[in-house]
C-alpha atoms as a PDB file:
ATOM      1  CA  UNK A   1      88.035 -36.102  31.356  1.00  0.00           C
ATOM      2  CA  UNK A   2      84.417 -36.988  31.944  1.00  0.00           C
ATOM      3  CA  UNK A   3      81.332 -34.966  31.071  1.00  0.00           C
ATOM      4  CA  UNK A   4      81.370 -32.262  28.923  1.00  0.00           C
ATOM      5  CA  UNK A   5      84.040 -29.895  27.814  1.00  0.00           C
ATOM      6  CA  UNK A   6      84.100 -26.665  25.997  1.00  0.00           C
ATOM      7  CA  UNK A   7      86.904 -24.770  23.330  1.00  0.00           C
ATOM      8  CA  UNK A   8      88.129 -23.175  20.840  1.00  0.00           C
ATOM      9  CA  UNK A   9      90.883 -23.482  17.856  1.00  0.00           C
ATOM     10  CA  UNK A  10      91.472 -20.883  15.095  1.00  0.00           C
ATOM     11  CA  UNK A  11      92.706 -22.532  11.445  1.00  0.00           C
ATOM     12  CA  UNK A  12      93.819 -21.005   8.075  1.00  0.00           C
ATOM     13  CA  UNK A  13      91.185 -20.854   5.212  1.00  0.00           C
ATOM     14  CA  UNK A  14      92.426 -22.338   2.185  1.00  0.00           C
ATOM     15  CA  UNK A  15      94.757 -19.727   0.300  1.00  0.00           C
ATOM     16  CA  UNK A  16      92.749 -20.223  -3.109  1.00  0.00           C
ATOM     17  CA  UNK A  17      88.873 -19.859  -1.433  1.00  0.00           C
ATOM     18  CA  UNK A  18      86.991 -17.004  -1.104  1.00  0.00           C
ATOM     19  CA  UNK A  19      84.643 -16.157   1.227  1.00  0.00           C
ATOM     20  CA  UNK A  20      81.080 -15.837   0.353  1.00  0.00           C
ATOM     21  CA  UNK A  21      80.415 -13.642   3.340  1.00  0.00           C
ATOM     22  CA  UNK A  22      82.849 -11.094   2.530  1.00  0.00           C
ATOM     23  CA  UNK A  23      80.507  -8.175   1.816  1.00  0.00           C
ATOM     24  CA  UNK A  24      78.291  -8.107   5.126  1.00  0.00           C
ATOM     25  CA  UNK A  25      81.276  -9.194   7.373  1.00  0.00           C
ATOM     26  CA  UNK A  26      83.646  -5.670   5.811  1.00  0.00           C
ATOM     27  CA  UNK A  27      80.514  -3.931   7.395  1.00  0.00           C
ATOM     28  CA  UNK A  28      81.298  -5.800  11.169  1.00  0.00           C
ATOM     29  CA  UNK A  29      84.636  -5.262  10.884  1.00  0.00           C
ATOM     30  CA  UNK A  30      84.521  -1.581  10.360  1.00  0.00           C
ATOM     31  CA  UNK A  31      82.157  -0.451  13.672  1.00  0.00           C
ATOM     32  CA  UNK A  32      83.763  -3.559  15.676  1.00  0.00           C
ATOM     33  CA  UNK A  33      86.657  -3.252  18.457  1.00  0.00           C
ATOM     34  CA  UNK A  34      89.923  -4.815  17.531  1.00  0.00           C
ATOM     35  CA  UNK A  35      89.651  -8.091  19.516  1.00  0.00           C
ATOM     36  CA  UNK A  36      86.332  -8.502  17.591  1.00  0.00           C
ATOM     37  CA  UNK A  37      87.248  -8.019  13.811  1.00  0.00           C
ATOM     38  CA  UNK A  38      87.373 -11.003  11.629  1.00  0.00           C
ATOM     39  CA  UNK A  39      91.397 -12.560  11.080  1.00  0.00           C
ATOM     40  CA  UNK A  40      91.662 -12.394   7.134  1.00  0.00           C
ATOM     41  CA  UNK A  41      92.481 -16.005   6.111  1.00  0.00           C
ATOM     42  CA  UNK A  42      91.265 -17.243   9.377  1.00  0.00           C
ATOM     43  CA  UNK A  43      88.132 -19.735  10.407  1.00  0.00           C
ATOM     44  CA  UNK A  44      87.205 -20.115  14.312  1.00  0.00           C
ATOM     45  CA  UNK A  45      85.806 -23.299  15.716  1.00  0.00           C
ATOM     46  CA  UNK A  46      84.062 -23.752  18.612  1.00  0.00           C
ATOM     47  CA  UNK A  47      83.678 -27.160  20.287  1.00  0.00           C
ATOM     48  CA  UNK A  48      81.398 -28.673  22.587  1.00  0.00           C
ATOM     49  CA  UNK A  49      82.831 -32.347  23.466  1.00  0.00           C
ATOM     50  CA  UNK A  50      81.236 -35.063  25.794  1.00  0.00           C
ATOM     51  CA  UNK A  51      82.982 -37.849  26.913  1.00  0.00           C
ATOM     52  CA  UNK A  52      80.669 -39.928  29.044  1.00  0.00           C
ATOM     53  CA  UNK A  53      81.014 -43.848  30.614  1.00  0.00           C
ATOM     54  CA  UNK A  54      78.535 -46.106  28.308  1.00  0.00           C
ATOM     55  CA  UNK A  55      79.845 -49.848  28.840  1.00  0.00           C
ATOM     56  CA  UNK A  56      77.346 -50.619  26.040  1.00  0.00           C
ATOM     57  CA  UNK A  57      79.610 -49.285  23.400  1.00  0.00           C
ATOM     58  CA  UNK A  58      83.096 -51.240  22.503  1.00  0.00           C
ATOM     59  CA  UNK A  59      84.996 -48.202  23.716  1.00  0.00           C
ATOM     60  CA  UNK A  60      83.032 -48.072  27.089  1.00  0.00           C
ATOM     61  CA  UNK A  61      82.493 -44.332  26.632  1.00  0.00           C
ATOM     62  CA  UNK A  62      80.402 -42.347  24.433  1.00  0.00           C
ATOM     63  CA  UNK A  63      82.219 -39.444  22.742  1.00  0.00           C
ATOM     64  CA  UNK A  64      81.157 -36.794  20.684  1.00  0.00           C
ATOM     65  CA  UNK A  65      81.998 -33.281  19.667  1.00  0.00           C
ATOM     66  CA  UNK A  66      79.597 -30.337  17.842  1.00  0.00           C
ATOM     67  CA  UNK A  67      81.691 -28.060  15.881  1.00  0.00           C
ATOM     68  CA  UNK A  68      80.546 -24.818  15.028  1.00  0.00           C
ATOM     69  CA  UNK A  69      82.768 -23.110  12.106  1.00  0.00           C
ATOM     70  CA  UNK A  70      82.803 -19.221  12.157  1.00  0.00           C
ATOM     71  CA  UNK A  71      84.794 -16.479  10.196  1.00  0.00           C
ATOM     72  CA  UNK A  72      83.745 -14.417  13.748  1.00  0.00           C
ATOM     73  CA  UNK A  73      85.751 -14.775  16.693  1.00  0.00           C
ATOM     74  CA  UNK A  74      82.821 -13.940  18.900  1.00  0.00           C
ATOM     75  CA  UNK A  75      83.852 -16.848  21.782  1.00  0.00           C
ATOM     76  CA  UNK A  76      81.574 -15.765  24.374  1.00  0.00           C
ATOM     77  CA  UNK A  77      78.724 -16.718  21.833  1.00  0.00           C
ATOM     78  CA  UNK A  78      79.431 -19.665  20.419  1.00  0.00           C
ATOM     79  CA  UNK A  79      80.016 -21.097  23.807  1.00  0.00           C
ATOM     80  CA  UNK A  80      76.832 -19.922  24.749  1.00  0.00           C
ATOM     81  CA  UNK A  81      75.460 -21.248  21.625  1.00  0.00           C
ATOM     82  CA  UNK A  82      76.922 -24.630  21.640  1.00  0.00           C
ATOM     83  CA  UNK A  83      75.230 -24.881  25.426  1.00  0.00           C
ATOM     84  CA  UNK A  84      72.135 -25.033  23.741  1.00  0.00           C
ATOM     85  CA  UNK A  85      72.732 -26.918  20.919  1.00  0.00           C
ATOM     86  CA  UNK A  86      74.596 -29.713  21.501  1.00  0.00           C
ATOM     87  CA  UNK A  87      72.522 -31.188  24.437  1.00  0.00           C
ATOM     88  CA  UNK A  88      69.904 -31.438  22.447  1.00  0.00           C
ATOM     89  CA  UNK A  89      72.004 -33.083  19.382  1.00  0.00           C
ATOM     90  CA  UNK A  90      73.555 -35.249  21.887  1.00  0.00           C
ATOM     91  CA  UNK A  91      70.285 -36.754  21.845  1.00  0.00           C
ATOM     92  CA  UNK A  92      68.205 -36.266  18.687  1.00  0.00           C
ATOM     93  CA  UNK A  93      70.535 -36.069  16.362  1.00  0.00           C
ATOM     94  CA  UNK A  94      70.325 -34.692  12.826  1.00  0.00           C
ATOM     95  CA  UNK A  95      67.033 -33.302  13.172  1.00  0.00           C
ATOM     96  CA  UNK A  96      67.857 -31.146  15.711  1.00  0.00           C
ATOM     97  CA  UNK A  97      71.035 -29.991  13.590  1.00  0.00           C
ATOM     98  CA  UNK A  98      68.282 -29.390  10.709  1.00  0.00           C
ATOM     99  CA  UNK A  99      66.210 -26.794  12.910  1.00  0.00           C
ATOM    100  CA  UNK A 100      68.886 -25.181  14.426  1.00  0.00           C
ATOM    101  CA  UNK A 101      70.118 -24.273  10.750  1.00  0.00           C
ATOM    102  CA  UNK A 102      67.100 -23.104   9.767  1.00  0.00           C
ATOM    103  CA  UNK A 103      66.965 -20.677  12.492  1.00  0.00           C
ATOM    104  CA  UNK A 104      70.584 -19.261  11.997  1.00  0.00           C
ATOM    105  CA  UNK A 105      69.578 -18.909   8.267  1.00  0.00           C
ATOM    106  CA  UNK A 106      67.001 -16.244   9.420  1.00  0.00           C
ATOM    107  CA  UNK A 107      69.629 -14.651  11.728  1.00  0.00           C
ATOM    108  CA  UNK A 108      69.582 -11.002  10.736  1.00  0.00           C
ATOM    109  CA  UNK A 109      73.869  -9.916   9.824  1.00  0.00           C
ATOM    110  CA  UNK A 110      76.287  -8.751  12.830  1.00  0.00           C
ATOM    111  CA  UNK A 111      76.273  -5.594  13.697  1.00  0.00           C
ATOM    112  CA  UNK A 112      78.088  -3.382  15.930  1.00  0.00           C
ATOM    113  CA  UNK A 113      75.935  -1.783  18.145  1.00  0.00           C
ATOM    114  CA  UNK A 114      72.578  -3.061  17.789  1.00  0.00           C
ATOM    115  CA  UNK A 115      70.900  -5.525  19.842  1.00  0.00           C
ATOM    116  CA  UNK A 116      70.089  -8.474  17.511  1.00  0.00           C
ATOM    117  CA  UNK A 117      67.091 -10.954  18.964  1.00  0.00           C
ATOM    118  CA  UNK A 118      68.172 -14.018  17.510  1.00  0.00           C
ATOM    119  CA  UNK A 119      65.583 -17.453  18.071  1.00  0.00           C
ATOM    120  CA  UNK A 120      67.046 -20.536  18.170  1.00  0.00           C
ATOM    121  CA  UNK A 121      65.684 -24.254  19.050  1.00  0.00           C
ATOM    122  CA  UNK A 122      63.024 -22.850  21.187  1.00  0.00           C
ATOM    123  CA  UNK A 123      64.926 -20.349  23.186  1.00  0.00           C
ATOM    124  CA  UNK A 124      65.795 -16.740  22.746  1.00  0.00           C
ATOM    125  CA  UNK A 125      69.150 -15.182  22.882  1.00  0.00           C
ATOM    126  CA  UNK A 126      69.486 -11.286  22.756  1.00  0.00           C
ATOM    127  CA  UNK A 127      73.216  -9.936  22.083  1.00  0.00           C
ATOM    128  CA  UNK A 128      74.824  -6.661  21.219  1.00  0.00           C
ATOM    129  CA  UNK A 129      78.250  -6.533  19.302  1.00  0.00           C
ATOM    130  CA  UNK A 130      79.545  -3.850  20.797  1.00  0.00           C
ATOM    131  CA  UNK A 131      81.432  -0.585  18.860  1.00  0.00           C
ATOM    132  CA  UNK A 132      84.658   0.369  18.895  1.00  0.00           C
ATOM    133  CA  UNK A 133      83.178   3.691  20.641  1.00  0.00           C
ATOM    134  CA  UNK A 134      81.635   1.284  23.536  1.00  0.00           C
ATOM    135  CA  UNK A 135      83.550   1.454  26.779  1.00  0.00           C
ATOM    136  CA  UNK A 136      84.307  -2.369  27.895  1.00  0.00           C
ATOM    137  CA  UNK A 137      82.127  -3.757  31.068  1.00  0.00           C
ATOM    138  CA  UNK A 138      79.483  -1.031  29.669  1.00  0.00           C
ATOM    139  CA  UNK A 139      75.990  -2.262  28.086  1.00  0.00           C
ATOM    140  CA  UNK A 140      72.434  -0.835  27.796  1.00  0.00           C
ATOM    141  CA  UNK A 141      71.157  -3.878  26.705  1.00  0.00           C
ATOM    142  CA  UNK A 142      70.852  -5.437  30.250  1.00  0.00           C
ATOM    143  CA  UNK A 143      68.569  -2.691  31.407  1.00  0.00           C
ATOM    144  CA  UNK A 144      66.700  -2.951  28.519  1.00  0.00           C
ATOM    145  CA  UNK A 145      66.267  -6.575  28.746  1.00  0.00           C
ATOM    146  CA  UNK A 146      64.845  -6.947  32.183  1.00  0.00           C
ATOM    147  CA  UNK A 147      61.132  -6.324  31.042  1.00  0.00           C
ATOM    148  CA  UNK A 148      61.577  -9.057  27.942  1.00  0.00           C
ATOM    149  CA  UNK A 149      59.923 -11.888  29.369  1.00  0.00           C
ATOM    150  CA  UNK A 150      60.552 -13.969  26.090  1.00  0.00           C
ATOM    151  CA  UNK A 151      64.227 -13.870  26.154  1.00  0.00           C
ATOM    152  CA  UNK A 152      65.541 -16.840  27.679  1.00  0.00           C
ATOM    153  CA  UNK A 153      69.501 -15.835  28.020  1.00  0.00           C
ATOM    154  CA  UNK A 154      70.862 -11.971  27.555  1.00  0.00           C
ATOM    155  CA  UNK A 155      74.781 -11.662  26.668  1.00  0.00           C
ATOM    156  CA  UNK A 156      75.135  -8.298  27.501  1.00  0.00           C
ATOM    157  CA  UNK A 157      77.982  -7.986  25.213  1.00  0.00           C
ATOM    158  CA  UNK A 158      80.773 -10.590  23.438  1.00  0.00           C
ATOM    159  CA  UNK A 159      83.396  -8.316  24.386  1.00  0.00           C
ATOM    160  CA  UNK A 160      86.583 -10.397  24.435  1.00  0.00           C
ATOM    161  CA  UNK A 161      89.983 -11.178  25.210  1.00  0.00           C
ATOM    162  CA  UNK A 162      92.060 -11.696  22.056  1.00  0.00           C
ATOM    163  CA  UNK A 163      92.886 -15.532  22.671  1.00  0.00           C
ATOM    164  CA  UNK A 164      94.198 -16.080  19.162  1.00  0.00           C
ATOM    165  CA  UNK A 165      97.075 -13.253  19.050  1.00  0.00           C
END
């Protein structure tokens, strides 16, 4: 297909690694609904591909995927992320990759129930992980976000479906 395409694909973690993020992710797991806890053993990736006609290139198409790699299966998200960051990679390459990194390094941690403001390549995206106490389809944050002129995109919450079970 033409243009650009969007997924996700869940894959086992190597039975002899362990993960460095072990210690803050034990604290989203415990205040997060089911379909939001972390698989043990599991990595998510989310993909944005584009497949576009270029009869400049031998192939006559260019073709390129961003990968983001996740122990959080937070779909909504990444999706949302990937919409932001891959345009731009598309077309600047690495540096772009460079700065987006450095603004997910000062990403505060998940957690459940607080709204986290979190920066990235020039735009602002303002989530809340909901609780396992939160009713789905429920969310203060969208009330609260209104008045924000600086945010650029509100996910109201990354409630989801569980794809992977």
């Amino acid at each position: 297909c033409l243009g650009d395409t969007q997924f996700c694909f869940r894959f086992r973690q190597g039975s002899n690694r362990k993960s460095s993020m072990g210690c803050f992710l034990e604290n989203t797991d415990r205040d997060a609904p089911p379909c939001l806890k972390r698989e043990q053993g599991h990595y998510y990736g989310y993909v944005y591909f584009r497949q576009v006609r270029d009869k400049s290139l031998k192939r006559g198409y260019f073709q390129k995927s961003l990968v983001l790699i996740s122990k959080l299966p937070y779909v909504t998200f990444f999706h949302s992320l990937l919409k932001i960051m891959a345009p731009e990679y598309f077309e600047k390459q690495e540096p772009c990759l460079e700065a987006a990194c450095n603004d997910i390094d000062r990403w505060p941690a998940p957690h459940p129930g607080r709204v986290l403001t979190l920066p990235i390549m020039g735009v602002v995206i303002k989530v809340r992980i909901p609780t396992c106490y939160d009713k789905p389809g429920t969310s203060q944050l969208v009330q609260s976000a209104q008045s924000d002129s600086l945010v650029s995109i509100v996910l109201p919450t990354i409630h989801e479906v569980d794809l992977f079970r």
